[in-house]
PDB file of N, CA and C in Angstrom:
ATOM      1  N   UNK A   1       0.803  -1.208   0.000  1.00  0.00           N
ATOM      2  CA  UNK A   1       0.000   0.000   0.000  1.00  0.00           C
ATOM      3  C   UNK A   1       0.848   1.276   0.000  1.00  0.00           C
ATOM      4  N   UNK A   2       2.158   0.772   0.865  1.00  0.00           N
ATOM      5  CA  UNK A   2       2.901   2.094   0.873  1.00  0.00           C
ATOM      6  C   UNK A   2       3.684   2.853  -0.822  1.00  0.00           C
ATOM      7  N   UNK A   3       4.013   1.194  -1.373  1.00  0.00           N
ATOM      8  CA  UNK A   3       4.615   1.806  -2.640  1.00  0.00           C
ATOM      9  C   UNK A   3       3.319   2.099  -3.406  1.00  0.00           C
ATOM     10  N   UNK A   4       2.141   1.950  -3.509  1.00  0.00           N
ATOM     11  CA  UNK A   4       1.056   2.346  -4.199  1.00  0.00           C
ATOM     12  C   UNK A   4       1.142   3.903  -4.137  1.00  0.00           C
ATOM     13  N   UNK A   5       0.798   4.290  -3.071  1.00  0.00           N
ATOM     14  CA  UNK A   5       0.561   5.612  -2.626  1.00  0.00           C
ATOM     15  C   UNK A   5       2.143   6.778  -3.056  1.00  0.00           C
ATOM     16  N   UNK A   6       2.951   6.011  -2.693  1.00  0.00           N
ATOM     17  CA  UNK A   6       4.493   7.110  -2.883  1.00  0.00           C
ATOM     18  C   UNK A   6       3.907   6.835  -5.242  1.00  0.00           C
ATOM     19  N   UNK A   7       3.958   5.773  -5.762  1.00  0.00           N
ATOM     20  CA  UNK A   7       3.467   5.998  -6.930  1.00  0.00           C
ATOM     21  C   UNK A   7       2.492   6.915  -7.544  1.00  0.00           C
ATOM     22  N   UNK A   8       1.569   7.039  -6.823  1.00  0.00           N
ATOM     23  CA  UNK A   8       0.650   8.186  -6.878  1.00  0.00           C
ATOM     24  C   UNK A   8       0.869   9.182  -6.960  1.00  0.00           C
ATOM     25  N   UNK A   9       1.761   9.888  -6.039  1.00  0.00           N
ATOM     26  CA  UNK A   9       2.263  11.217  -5.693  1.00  0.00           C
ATOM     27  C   UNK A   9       2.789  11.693  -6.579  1.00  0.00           C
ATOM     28  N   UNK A  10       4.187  10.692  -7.269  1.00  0.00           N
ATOM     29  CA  UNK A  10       5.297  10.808  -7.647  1.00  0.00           C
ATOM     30  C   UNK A  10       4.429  10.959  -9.400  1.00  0.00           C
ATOM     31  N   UNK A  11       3.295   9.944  -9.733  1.00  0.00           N
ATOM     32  CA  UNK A  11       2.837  10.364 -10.765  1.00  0.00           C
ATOM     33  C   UNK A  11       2.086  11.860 -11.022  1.00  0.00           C
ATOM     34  N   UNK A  12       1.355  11.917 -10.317  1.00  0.00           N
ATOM     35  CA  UNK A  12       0.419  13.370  -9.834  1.00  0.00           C
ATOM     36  C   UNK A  12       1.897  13.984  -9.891  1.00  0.00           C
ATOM     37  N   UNK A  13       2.902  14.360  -9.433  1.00  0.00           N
ATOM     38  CA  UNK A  13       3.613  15.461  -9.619  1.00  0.00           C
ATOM     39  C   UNK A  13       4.130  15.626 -10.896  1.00  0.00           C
ATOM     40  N   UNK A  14       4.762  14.093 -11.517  1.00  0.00           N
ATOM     41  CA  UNK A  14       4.989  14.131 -12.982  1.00  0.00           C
ATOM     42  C   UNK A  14       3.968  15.363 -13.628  1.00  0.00           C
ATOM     43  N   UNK A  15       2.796  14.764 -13.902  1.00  0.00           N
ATOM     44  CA  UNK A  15       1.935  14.771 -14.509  1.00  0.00           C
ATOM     45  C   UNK A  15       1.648  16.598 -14.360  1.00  0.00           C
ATOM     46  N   UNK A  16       1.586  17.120 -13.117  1.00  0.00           N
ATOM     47  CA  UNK A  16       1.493  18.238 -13.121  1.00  0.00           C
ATOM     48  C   UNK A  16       2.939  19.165 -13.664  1.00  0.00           C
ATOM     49  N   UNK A  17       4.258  18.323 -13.652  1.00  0.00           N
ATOM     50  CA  UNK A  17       5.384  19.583 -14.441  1.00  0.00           C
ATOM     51  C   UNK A  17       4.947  19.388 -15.583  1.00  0.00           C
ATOM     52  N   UNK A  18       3.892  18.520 -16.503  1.00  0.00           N
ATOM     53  CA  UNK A  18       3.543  18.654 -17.525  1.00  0.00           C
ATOM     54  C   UNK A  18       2.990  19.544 -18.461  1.00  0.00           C
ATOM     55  N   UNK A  19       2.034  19.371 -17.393  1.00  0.00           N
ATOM     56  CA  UNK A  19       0.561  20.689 -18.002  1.00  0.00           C
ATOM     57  C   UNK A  19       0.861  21.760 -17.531  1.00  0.00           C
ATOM     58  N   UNK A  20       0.917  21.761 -16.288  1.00  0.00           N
ATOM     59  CA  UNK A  20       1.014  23.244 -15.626  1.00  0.00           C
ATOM     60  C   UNK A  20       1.876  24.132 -16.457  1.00  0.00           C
ATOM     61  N   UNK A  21       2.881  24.131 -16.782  1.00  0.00           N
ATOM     62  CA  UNK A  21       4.039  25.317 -17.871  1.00  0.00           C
ATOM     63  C   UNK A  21       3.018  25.650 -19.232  1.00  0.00           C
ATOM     64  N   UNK A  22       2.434  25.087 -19.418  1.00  0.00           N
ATOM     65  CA  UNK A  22       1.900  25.339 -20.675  1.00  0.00           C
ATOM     66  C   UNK A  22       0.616  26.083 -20.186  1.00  0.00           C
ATOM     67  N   UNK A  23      -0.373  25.494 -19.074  1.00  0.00           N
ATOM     68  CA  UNK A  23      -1.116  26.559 -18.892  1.00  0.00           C
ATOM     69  C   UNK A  23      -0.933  27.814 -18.383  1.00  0.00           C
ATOM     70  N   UNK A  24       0.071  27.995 -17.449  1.00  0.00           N
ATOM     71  CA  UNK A  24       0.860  29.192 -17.099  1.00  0.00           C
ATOM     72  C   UNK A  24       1.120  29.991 -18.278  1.00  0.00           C
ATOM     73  N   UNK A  25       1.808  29.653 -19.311  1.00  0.00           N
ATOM     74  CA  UNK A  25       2.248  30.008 -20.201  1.00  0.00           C
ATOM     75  C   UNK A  25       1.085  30.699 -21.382  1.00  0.00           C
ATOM     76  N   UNK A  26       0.321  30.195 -21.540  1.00  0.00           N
ATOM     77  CA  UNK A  26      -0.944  30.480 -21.970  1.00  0.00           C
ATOM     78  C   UNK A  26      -1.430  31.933 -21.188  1.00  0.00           C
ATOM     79  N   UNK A  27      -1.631  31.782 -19.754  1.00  0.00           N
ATOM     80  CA  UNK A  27      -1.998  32.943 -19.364  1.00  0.00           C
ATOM     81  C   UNK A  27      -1.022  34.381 -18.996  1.00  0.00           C
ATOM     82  N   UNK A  28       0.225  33.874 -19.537  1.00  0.00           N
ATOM     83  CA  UNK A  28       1.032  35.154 -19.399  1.00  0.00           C
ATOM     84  C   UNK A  28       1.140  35.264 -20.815  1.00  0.00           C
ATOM     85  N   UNK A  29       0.709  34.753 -21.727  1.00  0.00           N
ATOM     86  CA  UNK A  29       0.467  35.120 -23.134  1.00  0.00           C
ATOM     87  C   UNK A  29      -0.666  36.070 -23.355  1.00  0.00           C
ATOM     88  N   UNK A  30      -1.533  36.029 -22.871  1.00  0.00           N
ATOM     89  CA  UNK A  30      -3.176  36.489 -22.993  1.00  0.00           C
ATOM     90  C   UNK A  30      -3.241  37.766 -21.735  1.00  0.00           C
ATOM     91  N   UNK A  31      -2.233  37.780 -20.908  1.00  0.00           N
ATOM     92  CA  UNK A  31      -2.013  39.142 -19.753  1.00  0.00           C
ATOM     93  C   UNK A  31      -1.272  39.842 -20.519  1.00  0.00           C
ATOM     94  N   UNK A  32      -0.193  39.699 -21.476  1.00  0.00           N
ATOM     95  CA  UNK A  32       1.157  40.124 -22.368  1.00  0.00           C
ATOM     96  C   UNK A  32      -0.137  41.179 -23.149  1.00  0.00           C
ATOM     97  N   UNK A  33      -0.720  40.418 -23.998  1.00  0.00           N
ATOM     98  CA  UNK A  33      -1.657  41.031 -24.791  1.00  0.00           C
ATOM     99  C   UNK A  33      -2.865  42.217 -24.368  1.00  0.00           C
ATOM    100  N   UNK A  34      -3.265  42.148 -23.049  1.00  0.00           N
ATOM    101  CA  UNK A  34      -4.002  42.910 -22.483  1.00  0.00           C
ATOM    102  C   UNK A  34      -3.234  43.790 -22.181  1.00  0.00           C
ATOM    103  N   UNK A  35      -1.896  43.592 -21.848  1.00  0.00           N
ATOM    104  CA  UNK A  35      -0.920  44.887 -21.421  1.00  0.00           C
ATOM    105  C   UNK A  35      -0.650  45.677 -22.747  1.00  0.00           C
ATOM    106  N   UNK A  36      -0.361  45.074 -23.713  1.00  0.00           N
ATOM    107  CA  UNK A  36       0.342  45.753 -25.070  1.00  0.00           C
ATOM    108  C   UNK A  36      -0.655  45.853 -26.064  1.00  0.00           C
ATOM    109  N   UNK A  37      -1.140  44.400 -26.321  1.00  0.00           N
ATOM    110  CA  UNK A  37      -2.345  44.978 -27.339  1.00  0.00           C
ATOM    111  C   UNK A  37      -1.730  43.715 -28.591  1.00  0.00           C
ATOM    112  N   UNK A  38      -0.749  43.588 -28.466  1.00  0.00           N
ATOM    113  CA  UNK A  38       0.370  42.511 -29.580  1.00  0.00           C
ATOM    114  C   UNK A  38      -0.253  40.838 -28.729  1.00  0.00           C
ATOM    115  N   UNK A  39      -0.269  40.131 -29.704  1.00  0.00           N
ATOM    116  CA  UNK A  39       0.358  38.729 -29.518  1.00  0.00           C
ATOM    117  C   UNK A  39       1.683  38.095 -30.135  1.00  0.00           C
ATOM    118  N   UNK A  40       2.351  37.753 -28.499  1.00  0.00           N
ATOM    119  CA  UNK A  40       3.752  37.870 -29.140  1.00  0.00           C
ATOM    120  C   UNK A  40       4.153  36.492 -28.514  1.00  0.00           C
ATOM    121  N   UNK A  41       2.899  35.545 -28.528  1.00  0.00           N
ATOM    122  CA  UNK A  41       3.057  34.125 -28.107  1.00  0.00           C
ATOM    123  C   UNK A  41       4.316  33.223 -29.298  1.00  0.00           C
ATOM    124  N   UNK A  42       4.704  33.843 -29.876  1.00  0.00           N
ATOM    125  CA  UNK A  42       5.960  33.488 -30.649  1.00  0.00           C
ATOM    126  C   UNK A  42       7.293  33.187 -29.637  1.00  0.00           C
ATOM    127  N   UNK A  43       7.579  34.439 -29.593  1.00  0.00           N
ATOM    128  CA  UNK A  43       8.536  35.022 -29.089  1.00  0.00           C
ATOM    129  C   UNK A  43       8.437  34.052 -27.142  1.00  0.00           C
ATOM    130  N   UNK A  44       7.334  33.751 -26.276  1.00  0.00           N
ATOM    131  CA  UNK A  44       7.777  33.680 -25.786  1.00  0.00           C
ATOM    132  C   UNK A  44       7.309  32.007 -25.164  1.00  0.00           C
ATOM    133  N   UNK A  45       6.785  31.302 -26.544  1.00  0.00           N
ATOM    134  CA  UNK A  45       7.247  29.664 -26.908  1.00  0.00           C
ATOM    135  C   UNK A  45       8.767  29.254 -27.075  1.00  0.00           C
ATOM    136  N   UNK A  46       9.443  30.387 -27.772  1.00  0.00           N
ATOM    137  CA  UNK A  46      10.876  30.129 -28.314  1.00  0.00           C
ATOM    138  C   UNK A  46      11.420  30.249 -26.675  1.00  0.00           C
ATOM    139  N   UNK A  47      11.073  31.150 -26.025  1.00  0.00           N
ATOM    140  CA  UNK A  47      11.688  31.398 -24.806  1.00  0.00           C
ATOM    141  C   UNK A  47      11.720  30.064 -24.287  1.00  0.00           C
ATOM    142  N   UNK A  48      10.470  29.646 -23.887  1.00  0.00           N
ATOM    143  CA  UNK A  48      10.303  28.535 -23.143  1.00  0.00           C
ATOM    144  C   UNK A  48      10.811  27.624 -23.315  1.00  0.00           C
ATOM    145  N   UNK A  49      10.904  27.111 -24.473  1.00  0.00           N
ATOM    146  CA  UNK A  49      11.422  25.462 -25.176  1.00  0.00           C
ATOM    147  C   UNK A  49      13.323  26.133 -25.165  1.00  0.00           C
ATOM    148  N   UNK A  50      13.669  27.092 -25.225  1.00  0.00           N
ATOM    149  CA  UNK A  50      14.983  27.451 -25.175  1.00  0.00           C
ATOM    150  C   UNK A  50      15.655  27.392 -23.954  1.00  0.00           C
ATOM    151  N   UNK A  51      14.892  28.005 -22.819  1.00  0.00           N
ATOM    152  CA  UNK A  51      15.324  27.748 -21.577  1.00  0.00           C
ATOM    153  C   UNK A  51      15.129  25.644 -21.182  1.00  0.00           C
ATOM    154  N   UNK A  52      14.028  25.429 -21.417  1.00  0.00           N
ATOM    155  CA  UNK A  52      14.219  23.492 -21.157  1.00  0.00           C
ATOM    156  C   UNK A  52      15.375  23.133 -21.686  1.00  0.00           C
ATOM    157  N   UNK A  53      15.610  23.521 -23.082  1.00  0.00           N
ATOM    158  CA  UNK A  53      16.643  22.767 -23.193  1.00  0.00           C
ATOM    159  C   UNK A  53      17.984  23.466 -22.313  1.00  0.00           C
ATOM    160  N   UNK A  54      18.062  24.789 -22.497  1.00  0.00           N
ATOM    161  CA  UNK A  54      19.495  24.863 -21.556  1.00  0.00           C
ATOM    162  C   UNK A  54      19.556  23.832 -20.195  1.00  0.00           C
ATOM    163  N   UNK A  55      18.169  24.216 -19.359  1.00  0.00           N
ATOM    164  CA  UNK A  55      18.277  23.272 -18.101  1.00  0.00           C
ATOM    165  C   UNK A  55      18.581  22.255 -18.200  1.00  0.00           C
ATOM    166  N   UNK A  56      18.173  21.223 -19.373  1.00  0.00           N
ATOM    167  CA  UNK A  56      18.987  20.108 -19.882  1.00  0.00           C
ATOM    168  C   UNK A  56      19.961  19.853 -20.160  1.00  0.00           C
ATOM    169  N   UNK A  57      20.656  20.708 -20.919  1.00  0.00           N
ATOM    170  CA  UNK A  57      21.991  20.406 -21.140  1.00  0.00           C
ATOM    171  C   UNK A  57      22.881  20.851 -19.715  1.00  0.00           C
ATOM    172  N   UNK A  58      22.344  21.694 -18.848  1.00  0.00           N
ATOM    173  CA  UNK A  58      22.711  22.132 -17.596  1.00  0.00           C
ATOM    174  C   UNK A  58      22.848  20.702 -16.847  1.00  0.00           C
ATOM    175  N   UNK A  59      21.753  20.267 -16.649  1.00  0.00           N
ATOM    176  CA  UNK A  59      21.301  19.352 -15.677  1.00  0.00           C
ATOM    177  C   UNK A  59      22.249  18.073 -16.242  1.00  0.00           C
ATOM    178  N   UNK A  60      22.460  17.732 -17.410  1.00  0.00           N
ATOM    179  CA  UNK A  60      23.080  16.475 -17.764  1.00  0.00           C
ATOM    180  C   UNK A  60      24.274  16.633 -17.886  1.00  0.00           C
ATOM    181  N   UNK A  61      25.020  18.015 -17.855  1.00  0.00           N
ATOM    182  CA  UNK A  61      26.776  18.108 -18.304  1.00  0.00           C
ATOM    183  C   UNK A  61      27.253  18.101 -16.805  1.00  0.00           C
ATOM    184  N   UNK A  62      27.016  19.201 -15.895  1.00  0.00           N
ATOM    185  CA  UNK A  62      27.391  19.493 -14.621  1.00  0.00           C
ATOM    186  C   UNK A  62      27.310  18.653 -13.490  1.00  0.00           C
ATOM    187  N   UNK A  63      26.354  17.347 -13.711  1.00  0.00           N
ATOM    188  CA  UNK A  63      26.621  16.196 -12.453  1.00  0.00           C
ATOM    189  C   UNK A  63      27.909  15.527 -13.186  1.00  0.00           C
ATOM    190  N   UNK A  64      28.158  15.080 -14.127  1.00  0.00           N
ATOM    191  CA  UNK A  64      29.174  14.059 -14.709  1.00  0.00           C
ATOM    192  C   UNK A  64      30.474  15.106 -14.850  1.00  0.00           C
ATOM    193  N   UNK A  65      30.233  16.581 -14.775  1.00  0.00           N
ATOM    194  CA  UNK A  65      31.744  17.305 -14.295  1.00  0.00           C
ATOM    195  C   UNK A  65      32.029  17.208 -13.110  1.00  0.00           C
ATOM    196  N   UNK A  66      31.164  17.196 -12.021  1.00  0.00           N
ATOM    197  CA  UNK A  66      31.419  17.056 -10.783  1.00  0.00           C
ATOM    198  C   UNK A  66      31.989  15.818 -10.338  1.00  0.00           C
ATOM    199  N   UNK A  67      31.040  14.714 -11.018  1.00  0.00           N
ATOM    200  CA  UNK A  67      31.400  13.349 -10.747  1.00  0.00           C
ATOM    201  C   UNK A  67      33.017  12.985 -11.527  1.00  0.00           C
ATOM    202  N   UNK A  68      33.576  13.438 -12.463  1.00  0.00           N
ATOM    203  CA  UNK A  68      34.799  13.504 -13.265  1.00  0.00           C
ATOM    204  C   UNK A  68      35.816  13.962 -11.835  1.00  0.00           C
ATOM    205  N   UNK A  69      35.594  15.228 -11.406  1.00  0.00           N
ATOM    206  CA  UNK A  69      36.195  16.014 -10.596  1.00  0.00           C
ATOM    207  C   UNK A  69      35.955  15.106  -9.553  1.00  0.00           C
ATOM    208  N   UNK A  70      35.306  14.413  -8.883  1.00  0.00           N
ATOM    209  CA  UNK A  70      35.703  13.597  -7.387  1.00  0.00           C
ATOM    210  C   UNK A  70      36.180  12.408  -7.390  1.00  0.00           C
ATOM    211  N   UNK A  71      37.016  12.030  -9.283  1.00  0.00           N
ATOM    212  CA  UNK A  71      37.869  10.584  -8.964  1.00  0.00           C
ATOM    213  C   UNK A  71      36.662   9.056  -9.931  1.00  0.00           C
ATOM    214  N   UNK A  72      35.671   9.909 -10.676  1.00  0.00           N
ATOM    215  CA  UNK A  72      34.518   8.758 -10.440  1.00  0.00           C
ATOM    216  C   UNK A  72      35.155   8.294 -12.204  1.00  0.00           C
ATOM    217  N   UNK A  73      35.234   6.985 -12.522  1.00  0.00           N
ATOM    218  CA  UNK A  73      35.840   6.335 -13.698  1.00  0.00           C
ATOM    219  C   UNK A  73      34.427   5.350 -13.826  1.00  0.00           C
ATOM    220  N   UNK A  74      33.805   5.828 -15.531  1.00  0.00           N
ATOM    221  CA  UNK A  74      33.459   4.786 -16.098  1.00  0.00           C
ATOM    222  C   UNK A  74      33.724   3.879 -16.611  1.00  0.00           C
ATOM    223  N   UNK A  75      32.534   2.821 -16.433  1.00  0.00           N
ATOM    224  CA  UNK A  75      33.058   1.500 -16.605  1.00  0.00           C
ATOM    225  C   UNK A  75      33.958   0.732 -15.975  1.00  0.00           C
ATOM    226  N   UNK A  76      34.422   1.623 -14.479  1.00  0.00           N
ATOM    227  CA  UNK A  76      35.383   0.904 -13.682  1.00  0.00           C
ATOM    228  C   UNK A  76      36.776   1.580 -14.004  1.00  0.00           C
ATOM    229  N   UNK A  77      36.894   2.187 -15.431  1.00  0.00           N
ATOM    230  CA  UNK A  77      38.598   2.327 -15.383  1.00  0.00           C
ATOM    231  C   UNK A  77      38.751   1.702 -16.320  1.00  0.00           C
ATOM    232  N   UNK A  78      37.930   0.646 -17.403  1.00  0.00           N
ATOM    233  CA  UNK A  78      38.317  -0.036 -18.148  1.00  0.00           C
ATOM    234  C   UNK A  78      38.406   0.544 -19.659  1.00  0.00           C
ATOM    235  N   UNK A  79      39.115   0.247 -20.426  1.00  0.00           N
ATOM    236  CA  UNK A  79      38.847   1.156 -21.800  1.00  0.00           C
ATOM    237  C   UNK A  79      38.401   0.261 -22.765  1.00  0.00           C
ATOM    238  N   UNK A  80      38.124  -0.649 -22.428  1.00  0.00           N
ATOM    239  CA  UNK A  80      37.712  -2.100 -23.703  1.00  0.00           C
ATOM    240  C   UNK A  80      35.955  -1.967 -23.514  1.00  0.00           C
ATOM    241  N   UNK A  81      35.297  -1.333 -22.452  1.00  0.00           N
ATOM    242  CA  UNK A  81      33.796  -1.903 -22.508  1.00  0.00           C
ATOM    243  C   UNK A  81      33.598  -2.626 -21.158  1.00  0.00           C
ATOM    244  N   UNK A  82      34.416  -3.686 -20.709  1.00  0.00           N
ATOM    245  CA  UNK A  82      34.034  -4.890 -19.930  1.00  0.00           C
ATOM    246  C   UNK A  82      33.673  -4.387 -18.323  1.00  0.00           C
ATOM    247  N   UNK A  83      33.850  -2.990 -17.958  1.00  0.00           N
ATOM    248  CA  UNK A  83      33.759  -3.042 -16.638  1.00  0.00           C
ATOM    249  C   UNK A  83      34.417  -3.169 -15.871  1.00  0.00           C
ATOM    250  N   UNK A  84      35.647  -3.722 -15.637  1.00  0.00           N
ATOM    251  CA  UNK A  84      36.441  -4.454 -14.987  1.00  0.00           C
ATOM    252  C   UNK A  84      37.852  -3.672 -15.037  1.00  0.00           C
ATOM    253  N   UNK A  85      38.719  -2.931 -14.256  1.00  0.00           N
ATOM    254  CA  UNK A  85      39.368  -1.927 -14.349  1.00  0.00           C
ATOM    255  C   UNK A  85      40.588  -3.194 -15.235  1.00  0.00           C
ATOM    256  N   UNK A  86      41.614  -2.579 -16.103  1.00  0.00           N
ATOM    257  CA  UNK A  86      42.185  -3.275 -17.154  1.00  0.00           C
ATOM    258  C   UNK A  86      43.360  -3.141 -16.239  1.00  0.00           C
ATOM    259  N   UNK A  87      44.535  -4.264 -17.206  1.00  0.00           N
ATOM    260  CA  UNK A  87      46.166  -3.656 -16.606  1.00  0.00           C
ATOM    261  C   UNK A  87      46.941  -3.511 -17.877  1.00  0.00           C
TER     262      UNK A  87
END
């Protein structure tokens, strides 16, 4: 019951970084326009999908520099594939 419930959560939160940016996004599109008078939902789709990916490439380069920097060897150290540090 316990892993049922932590599944739940963990989906429900998925599920909400989903939708939620896009409906957010929607309504600072449609406030943008009441302020200016322009729809400039162009300009700030490109924003959005531009910043994910930086956080991505953020999020996936900077643990494996850190992990480089504290000694950490893939695959063990081995340079053939096998895992198994070589001599």
């Amino acid at each position: 019951p316990v892993l049922f419930s932590l599944c739940f959560f963990v989906g429900f939160g998925m599920a909400a970084s989903f939708v939620l940016p896009d409906s957010i996004l929607a309504d600072i599109i449609d406030y943008d326009e009441l302020l200016t008078g322009d729809r400039n939902e162009g300009i700030y789709t490109v924003v959005e999908s531009n910043l994910q990916q930086y956080v991505e490439i953020i999020g996936g380069v900077v643990p494996n520099l850190l992990a480089g920097a504290f000694g950490f060897l893939s695959l063990g150290g081995c340079s053939c594939g096998c895992g198994v540090k070589c001599n």
